[in-house]
C-alpha atoms as a PDB file:
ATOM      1  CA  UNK A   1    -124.752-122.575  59.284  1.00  0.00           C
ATOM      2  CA  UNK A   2    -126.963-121.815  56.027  1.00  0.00           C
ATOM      3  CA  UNK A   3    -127.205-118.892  53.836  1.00  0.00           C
ATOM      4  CA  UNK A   4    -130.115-117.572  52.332  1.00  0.00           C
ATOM      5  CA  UNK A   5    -129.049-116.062  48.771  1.00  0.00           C
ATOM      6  CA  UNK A   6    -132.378-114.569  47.333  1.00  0.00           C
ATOM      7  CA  UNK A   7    -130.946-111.197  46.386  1.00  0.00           C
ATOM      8  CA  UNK A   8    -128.288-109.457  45.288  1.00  0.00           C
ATOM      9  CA  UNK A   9    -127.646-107.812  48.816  1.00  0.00           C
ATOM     10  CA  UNK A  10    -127.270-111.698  50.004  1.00  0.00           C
ATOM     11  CA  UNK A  11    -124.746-111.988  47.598  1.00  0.00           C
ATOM     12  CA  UNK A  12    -122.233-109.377  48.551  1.00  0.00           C
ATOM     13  CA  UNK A  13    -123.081-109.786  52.511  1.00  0.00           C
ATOM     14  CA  UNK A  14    -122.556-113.933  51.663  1.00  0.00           C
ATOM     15  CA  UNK A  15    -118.710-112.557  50.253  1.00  0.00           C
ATOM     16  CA  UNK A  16    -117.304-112.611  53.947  1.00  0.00           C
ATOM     17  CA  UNK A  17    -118.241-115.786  55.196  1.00  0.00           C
ATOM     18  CA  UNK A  18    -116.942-117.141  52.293  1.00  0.00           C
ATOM     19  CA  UNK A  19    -113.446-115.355  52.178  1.00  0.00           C
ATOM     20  CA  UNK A  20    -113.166-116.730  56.141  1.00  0.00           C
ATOM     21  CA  UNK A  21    -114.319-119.838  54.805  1.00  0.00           C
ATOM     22  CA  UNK A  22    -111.329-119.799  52.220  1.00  0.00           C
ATOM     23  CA  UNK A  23    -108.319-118.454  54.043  1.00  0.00           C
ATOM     24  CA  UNK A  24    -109.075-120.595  57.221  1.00  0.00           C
ATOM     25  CA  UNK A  25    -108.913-123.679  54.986  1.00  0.00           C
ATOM     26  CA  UNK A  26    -105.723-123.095  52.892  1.00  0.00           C
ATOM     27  CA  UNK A  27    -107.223-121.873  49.827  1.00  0.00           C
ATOM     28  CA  UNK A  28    -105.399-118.945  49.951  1.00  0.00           C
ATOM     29  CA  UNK A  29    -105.220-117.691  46.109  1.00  0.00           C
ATOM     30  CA  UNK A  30    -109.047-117.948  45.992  1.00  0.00           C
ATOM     31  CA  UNK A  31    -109.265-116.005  49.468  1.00  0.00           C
ATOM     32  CA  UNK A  32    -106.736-113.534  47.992  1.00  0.00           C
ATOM     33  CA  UNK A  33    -109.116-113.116  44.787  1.00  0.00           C
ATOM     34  CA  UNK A  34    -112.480-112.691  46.803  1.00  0.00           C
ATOM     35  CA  UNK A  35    -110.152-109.725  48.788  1.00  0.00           C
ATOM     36  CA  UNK A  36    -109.320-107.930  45.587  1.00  0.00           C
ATOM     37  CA  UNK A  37    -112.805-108.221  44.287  1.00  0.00           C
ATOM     38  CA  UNK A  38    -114.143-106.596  47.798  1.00  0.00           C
ATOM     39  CA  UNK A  39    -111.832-104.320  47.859  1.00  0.00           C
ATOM     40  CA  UNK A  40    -112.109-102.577  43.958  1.00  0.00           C
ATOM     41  CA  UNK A  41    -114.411-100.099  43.829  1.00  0.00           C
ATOM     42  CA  UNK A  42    -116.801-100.388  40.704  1.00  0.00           C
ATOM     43  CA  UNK A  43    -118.970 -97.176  39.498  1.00  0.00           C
ATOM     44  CA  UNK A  44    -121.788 -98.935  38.143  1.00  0.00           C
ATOM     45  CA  UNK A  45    -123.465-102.255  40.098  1.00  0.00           C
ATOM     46  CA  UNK A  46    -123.318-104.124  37.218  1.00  0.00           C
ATOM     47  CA  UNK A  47    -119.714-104.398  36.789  1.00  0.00           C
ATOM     48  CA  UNK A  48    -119.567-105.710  40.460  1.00  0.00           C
ATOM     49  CA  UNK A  49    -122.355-108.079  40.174  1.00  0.00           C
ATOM     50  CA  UNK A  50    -120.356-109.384  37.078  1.00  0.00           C
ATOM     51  CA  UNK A  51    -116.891-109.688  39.047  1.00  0.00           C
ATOM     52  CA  UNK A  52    -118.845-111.262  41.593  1.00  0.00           C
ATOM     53  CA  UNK A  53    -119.907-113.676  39.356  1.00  0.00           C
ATOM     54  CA  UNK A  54    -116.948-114.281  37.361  1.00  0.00           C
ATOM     55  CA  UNK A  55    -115.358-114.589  41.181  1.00  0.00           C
ATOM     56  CA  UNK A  56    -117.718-117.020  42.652  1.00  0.00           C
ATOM     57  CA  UNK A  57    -117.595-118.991  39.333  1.00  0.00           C
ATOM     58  CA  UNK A  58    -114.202-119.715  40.204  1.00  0.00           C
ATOM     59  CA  UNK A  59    -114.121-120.680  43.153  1.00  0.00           C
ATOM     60  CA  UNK A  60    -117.110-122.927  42.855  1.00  0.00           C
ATOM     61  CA  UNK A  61    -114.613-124.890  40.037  1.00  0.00           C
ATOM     62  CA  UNK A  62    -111.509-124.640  42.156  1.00  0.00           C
ATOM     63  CA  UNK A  63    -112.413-125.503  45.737  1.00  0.00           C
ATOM     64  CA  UNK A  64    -113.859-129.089  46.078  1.00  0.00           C
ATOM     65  CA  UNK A  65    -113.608-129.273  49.457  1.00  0.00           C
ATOM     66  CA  UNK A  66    -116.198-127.002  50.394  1.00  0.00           C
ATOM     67  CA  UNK A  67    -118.979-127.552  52.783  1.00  0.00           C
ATOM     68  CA  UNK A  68    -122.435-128.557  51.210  1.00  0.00           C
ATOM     69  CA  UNK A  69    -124.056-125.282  52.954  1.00  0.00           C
ATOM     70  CA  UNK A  70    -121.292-122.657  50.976  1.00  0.00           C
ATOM     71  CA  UNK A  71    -121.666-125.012  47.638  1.00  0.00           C
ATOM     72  CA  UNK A  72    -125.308-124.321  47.774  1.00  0.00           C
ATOM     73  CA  UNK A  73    -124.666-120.702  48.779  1.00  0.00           C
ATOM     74  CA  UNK A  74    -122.715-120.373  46.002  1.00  0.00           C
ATOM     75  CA  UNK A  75    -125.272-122.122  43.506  1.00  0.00           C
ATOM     76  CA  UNK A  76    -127.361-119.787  44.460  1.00  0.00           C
ATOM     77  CA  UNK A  77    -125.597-116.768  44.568  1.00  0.00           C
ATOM     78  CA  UNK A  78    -124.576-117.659  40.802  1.00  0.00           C
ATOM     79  CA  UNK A  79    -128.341-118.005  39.934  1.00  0.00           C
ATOM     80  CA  UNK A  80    -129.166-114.775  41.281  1.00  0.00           C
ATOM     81  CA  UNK A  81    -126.382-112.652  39.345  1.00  0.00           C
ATOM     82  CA  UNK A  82    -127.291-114.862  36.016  1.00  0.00           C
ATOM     83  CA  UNK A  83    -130.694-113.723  36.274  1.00  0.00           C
END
């Protein structure tokens, strides 16, 4: 499986693959963390696109065991909210 991460739409839709990703492979305080993110509701976009980032950041330093197509994904998906 690949993920195309071009926009910030890819980003959030990229969010559940990931989270299955996570709590299907024990990394259940990063799972938990991409739940409460999801699930908070921010008024303006740009305070989710920055807990997205601040969320994806993290888990891109915390899980090392994760497949080369979600380290990519998330590569990307950091790219596109730094930009």
């Amino acid at each position: 499986m690949s993920f195309t991460i071009k926009t910030t739409n890819d980003v959030f839709k990229f969010a559940l693959p990931l989270y299955d990703y996570l709590s299907q492979h024990g990394h259940s305080k990063e799972a938990e963390a991409l739940v409460s993110l999801v699930d908070s509701c921010y008024p303006q976009d740009a305070q989710a696109l920055d807990a997205h980032r601040k969320t994806f950041k993290q888990i891109r330093e915390l899980v090392k065991d994760l497949p080369p197509q979600y380290l990519l994904a998330l590569d990307d998906a950091l790219k596109v909210l730094s930009e």
